[in-house]
N, C-alpha and C. Protein backbone atom coordinates (compact mmCIF):
# COMPACT_ATOMS: atom_id res chain seq x y z
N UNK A 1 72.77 16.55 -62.05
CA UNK A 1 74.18 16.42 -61.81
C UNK A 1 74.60 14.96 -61.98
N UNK A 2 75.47 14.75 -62.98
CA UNK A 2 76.42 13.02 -62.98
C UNK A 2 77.36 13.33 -61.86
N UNK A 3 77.24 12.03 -61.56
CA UNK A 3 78.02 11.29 -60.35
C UNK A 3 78.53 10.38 -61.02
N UNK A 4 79.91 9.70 -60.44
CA UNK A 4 81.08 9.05 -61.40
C UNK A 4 80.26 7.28 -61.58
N UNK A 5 79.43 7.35 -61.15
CA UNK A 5 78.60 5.77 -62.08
C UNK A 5 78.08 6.54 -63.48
N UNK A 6 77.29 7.49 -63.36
CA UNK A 6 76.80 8.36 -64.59
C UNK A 6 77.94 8.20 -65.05
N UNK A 7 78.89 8.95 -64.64
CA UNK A 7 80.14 9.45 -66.33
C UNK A 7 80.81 7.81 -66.52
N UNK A 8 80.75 6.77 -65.98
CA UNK A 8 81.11 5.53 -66.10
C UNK A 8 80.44 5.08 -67.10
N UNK A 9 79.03 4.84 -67.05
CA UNK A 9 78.33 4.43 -68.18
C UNK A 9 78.18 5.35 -69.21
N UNK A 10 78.29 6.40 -69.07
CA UNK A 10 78.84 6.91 -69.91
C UNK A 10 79.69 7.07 -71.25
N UNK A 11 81.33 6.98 -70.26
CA UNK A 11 81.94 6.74 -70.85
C UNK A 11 81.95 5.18 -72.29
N UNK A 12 81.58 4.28 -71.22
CA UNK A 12 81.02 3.52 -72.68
C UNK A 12 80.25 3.35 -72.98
N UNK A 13 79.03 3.85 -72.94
CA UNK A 13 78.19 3.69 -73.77
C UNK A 13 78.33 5.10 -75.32
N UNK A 14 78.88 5.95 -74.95
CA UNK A 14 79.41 6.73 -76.18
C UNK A 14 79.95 6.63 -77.21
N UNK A 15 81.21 5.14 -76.84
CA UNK A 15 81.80 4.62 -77.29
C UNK A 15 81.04 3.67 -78.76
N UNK A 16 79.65 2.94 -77.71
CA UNK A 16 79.29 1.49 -78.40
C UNK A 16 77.97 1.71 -77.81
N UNK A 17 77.05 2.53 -78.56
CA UNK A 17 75.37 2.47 -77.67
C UNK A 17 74.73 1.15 -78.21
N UNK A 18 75.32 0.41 -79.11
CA UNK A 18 74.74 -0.97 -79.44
C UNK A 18 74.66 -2.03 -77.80
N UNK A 19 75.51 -1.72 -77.16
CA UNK A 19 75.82 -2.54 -75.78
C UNK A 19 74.30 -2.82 -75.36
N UNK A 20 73.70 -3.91 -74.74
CA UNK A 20 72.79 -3.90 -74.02
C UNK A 20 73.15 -3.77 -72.44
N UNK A 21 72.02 -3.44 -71.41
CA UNK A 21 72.56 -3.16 -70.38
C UNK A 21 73.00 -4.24 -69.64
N UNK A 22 73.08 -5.76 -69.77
CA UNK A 22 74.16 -6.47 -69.46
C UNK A 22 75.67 -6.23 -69.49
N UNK A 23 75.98 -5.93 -70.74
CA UNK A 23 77.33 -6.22 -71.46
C UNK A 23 77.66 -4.67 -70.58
N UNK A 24 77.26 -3.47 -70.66
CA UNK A 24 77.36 -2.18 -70.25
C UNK A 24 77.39 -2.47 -68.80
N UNK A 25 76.50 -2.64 -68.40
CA UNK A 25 77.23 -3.01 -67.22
C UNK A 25 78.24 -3.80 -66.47
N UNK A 26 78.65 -4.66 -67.29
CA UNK A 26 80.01 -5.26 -67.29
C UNK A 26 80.91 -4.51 -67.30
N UNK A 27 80.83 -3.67 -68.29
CA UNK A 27 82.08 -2.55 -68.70
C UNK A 27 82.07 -2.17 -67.49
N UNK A 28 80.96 -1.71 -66.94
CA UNK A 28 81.01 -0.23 -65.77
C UNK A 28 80.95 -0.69 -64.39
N UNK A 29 81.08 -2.29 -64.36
CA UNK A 29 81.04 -2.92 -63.27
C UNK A 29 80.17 -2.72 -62.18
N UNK A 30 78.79 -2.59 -62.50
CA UNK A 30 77.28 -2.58 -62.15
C UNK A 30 76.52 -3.85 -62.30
N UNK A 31 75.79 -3.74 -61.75
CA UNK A 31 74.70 -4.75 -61.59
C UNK A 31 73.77 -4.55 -62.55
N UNK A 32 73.42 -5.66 -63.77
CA UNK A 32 72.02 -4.69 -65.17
C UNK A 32 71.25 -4.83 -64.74
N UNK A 33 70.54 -4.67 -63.01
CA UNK A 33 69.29 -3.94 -63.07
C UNK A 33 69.38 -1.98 -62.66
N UNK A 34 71.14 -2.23 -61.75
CA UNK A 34 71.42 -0.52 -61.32
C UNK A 34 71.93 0.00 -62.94
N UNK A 35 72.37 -0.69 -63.78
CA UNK A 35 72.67 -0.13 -65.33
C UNK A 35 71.50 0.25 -65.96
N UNK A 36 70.42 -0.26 -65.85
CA UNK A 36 69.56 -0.30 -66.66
C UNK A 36 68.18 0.94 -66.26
N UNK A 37 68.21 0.93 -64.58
CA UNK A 37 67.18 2.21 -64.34
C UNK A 37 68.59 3.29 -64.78
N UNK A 38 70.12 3.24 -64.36
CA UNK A 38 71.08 4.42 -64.53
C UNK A 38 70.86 5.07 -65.63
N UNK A 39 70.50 4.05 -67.00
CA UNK A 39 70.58 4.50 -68.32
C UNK A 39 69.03 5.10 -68.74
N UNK A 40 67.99 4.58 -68.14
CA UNK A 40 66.46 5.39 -68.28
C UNK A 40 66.68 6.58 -67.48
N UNK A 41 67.20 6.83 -66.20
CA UNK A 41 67.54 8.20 -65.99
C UNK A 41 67.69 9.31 -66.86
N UNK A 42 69.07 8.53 -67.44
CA UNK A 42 69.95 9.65 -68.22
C UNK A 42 69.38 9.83 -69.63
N UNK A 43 68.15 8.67 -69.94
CA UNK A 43 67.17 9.56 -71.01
C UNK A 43 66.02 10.28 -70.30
N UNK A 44 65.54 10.01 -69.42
CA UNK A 44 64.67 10.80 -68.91
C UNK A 44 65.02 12.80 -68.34
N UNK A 45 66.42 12.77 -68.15
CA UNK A 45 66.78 13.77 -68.05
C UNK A 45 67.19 14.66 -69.03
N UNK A 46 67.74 14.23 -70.38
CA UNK A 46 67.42 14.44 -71.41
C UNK A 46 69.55 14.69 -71.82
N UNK A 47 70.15 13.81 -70.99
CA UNK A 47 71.80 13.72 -70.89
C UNK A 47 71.88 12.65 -72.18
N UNK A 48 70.84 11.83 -72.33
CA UNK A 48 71.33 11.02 -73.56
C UNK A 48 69.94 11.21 -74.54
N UNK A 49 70.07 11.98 -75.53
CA UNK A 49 69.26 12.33 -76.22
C UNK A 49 68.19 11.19 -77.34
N UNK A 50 69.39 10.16 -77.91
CA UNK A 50 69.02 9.55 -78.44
C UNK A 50 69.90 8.32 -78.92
N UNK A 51 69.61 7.51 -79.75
CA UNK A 51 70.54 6.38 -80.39
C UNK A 51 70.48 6.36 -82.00
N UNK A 52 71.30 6.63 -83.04
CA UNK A 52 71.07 6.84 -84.24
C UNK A 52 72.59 5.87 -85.16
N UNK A 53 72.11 5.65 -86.18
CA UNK A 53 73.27 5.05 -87.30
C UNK A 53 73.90 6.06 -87.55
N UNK A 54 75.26 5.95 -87.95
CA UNK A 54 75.70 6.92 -88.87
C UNK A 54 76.21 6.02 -89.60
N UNK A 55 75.77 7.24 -91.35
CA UNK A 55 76.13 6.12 -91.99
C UNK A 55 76.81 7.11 -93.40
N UNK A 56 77.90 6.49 -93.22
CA UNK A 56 78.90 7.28 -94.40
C UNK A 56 78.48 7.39 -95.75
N UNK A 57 78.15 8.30 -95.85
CA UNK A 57 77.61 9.00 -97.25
C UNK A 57 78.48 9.04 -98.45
N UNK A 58 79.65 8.54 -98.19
CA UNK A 58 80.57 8.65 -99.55
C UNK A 58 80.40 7.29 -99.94
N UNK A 59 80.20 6.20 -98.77
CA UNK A 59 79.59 4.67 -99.66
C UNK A 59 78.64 4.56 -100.63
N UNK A 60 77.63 6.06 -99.80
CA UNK A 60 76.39 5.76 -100.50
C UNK A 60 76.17 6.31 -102.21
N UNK A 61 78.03 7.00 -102.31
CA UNK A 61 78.25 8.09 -103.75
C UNK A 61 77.97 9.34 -103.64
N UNK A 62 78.26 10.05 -102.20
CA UNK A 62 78.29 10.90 -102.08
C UNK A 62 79.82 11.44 -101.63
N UNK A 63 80.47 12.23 -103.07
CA UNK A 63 82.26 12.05 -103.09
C UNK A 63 82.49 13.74 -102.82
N UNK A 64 81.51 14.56 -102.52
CA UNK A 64 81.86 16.38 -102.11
C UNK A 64 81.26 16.45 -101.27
N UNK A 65 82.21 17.13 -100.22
CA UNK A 65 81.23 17.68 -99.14
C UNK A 65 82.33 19.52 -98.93
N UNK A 66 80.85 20.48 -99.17
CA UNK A 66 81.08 21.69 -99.13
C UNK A 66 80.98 22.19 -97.68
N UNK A 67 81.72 23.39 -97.47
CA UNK A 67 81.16 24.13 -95.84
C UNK A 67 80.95 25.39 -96.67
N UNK A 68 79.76 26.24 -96.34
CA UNK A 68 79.50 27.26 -96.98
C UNK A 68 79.39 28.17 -95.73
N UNK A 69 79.68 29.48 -95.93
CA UNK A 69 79.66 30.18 -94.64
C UNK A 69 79.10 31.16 -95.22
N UNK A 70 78.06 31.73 -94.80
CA UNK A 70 77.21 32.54 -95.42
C UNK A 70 76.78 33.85 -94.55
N UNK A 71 76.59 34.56 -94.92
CA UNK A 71 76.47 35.77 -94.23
C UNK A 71 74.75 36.38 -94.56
N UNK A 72 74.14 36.84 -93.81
CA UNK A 72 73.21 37.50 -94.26
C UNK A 72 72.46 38.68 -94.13
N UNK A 73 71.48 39.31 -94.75
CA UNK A 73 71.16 40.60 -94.84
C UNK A 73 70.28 40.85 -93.76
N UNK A 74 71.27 41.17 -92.77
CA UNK A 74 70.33 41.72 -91.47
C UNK A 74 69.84 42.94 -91.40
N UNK A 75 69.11 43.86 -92.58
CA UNK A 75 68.78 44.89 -92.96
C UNK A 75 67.10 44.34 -92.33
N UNK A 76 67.03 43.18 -93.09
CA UNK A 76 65.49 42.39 -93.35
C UNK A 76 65.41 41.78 -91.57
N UNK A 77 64.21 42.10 -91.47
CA UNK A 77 63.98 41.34 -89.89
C UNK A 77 63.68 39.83 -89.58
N UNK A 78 63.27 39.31 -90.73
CA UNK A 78 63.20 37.84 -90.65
C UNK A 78 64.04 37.25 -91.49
N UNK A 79 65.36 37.48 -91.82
CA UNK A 79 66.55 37.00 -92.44
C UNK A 79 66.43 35.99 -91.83
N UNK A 80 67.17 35.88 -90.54
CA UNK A 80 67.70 34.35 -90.00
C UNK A 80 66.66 33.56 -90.31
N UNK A 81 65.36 33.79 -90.18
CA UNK A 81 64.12 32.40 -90.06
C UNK A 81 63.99 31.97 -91.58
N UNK A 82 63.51 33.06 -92.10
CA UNK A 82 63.32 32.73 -93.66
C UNK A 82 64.83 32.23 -93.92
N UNK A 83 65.79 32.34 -93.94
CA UNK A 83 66.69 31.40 -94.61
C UNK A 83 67.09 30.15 -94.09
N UNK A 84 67.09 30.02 -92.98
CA UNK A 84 67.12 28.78 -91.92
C UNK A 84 65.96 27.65 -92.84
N UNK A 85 64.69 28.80 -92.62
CA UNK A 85 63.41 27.06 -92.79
C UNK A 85 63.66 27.10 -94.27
N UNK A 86 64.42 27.79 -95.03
CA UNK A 86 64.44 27.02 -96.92
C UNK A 86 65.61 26.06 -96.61
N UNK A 87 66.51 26.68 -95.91
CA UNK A 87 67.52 25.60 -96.18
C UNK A 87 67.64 24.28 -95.34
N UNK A 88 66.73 24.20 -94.49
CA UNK A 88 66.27 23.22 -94.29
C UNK A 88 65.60 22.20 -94.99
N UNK A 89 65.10 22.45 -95.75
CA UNK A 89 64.46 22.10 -96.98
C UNK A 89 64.93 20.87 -97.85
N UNK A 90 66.48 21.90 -98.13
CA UNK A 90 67.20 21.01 -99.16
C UNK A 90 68.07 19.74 -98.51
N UNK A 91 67.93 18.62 -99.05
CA UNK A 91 67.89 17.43 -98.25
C UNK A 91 70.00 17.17 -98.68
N UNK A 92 70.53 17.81 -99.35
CA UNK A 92 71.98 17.60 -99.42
C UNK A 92 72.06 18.53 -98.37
N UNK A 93 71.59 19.41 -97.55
CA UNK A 93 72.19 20.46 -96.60
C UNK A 93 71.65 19.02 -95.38
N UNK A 94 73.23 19.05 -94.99
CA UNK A 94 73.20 17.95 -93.62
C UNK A 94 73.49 18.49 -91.94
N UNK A 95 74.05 20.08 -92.38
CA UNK A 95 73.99 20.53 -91.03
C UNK A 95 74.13 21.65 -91.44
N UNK A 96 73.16 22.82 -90.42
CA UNK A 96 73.38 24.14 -90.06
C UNK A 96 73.70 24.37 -89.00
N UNK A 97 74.67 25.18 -88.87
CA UNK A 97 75.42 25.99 -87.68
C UNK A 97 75.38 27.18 -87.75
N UNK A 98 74.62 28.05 -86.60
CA UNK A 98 75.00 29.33 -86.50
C UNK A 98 75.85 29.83 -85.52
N UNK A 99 76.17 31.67 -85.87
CA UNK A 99 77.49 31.73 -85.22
C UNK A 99 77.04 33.24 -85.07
N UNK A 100 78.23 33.54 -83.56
CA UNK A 100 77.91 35.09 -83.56
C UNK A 100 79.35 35.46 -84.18
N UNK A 101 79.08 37.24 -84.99
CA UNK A 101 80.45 37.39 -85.80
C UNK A 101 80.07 37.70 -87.00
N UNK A 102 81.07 37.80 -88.10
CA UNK A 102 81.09 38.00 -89.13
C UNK A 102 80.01 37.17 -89.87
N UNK A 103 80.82 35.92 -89.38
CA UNK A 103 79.39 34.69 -90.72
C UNK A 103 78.58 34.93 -89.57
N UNK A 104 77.56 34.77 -90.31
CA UNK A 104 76.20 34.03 -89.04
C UNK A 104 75.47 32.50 -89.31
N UNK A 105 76.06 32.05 -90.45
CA UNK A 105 75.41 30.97 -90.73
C UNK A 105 76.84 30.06 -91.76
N UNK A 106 76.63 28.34 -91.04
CA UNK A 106 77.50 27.53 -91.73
C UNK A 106 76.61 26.63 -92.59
N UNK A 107 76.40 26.14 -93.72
CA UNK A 107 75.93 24.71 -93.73
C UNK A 107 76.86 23.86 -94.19
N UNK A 108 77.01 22.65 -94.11
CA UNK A 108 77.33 21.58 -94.81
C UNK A 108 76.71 20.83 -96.10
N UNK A 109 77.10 21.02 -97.14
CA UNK A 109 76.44 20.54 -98.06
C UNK A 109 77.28 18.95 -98.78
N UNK A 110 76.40 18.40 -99.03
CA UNK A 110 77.17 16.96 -99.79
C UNK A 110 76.32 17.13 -100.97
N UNK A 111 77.41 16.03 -101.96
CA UNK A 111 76.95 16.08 -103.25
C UNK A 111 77.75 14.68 -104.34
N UNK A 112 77.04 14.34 -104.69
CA UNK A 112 77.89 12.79 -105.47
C UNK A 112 78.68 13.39 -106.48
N UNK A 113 79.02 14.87 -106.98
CA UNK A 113 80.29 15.12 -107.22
C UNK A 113 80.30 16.63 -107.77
N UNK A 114 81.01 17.31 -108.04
CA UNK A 114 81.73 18.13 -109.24
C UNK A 114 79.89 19.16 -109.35
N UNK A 115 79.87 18.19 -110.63
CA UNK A 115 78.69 18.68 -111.38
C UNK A 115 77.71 18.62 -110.50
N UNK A 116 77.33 17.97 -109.71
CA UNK A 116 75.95 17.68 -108.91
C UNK A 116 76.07 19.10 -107.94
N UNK A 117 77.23 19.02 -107.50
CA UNK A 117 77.32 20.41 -106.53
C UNK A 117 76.63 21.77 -107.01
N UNK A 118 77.43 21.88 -108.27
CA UNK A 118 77.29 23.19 -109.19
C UNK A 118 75.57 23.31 -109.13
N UNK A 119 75.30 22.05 -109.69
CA UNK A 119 73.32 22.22 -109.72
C UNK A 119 72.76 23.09 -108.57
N UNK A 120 73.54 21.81 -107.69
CA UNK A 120 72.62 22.35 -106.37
C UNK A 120 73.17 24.21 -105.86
N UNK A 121 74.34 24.01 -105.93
CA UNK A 121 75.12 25.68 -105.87
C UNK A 121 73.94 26.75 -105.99
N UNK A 122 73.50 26.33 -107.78
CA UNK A 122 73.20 27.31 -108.45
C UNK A 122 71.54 27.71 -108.68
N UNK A 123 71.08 26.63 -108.13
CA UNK A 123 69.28 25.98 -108.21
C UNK A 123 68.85 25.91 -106.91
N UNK A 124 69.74 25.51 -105.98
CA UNK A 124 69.23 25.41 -104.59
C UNK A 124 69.80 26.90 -103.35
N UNK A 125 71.20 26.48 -103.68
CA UNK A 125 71.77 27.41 -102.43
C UNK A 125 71.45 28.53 -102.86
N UNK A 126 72.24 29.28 -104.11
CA UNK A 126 71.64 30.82 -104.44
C UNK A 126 70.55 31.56 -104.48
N UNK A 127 69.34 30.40 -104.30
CA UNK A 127 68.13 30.74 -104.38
C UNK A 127 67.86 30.96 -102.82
N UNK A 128 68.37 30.77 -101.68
CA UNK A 128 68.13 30.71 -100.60
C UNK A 128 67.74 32.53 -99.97
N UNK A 129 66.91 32.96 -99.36
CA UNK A 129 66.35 34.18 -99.32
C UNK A 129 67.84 34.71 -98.15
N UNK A 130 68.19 36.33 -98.72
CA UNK A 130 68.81 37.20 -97.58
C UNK A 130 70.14 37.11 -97.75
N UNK A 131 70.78 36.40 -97.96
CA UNK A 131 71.88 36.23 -98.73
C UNK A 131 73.07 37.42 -98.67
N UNK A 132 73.92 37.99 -97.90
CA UNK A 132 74.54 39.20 -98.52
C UNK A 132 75.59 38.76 -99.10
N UNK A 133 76.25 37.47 -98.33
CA UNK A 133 77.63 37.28 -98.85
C UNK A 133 77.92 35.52 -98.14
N UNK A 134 78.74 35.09 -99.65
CA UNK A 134 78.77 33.43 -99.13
C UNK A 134 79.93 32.88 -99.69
N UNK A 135 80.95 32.01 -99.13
CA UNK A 135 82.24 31.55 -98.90
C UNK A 135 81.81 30.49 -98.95
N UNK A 136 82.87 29.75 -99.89
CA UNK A 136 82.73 27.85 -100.47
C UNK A 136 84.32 27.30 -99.95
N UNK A 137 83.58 26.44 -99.19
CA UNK A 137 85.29 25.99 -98.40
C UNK A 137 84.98 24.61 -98.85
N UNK A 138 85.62 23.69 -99.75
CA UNK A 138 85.75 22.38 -100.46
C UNK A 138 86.44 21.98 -99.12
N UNK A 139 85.59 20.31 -98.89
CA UNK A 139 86.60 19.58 -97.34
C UNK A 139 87.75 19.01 -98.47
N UNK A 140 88.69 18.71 -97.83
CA UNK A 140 89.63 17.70 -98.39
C UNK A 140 90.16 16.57 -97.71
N UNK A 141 90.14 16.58 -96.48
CA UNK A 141 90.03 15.42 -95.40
C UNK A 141 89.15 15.94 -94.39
N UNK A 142 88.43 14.66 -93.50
CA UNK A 142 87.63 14.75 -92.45
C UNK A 142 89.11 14.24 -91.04
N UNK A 143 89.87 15.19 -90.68
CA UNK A 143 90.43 14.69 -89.86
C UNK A 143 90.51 14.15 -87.72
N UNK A 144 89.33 14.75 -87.75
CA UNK A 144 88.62 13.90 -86.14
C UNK A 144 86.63 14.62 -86.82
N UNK A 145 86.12 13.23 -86.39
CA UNK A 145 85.25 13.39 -86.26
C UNK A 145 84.15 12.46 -84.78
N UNK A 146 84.85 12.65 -83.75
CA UNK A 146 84.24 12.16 -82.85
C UNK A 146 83.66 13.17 -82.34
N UNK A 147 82.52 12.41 -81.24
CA UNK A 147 81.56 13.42 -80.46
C UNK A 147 81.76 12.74 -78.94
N UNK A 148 82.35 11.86 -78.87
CA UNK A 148 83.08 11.22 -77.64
C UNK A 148 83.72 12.41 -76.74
N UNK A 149 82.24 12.59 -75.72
CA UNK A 149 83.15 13.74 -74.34
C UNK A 149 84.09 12.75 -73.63
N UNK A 150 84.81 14.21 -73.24
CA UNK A 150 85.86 13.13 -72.09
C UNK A 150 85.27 13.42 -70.27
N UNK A 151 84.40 12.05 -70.19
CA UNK A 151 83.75 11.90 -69.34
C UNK A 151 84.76 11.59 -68.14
């Protein structure tokens, strides 16, 4: 259970996990030695999972990003696994999401453009096992992409 020092450091460290636990505890108006066991807690409990870059893929020439919603043949008993661990595989698929419902499966695919997509479309995704039925939703803006709870 967080208690309002938890959702304090929290709150900024979500913001800016670059902070060391000095500066963070400034924000949260703590002492950086009570900031600093607060924040090994909250990895030890498994509330802050990790610390990672993100790093925008359209700098890197990556100018398409697909959402494919795919449906599959739940006739077959190992549909979901067998198509999950191929498409895991393919290193332009940047996220899978599953869902209960009609689709059962989202991925995100990127691609440095047009033509590169089609390849992968047609060489990678179609080849993916179970397959009954699959929807190509082109992004055209990314309009919120935070993961910032409201602590």
């Amino acid at each position: 259970m967080l208690d309002d020092i938890d959702r304090r450091i929290l709150r900024h460290y979500q913001r800016d996990a670059t902070l060391n636990p000095a500066e963070l505890a400034n924000l949260a108006g703590l002492t950086p030695a009570t900031c600093a066991r607060r924040l090994d807690k909250l990895h030890v409990h498994g509330v802050i999972r990790g610390n990672r870059a993100v790093i925008d893929w359209r700098v890197l020439g990556y100018e398409v990003e697909v959402s494919l919603r795919i449906t599959l043949d739940k006739t077959q008993s190992r549909a979901f696994e067998d198509f999950t661990d191929k498409a895991k595989t393919i290193p332009e698929v940047v996220e899978i999401q599953s869902f209960l419902g009609r689709v059962d499966l989202r991925l995100s695919v990127i691609a440095r453009d047009m033509q590169h997509y089609q390849q992968l479309y047609r060489t990678a995704i179609l080849t993916l096992p179970h397959i009954a039925d699959i929807e190509a939703l082109m992004h055209v803006a990314r309009l919120k992409s935070d993961e910032i709870l409201p602590l």
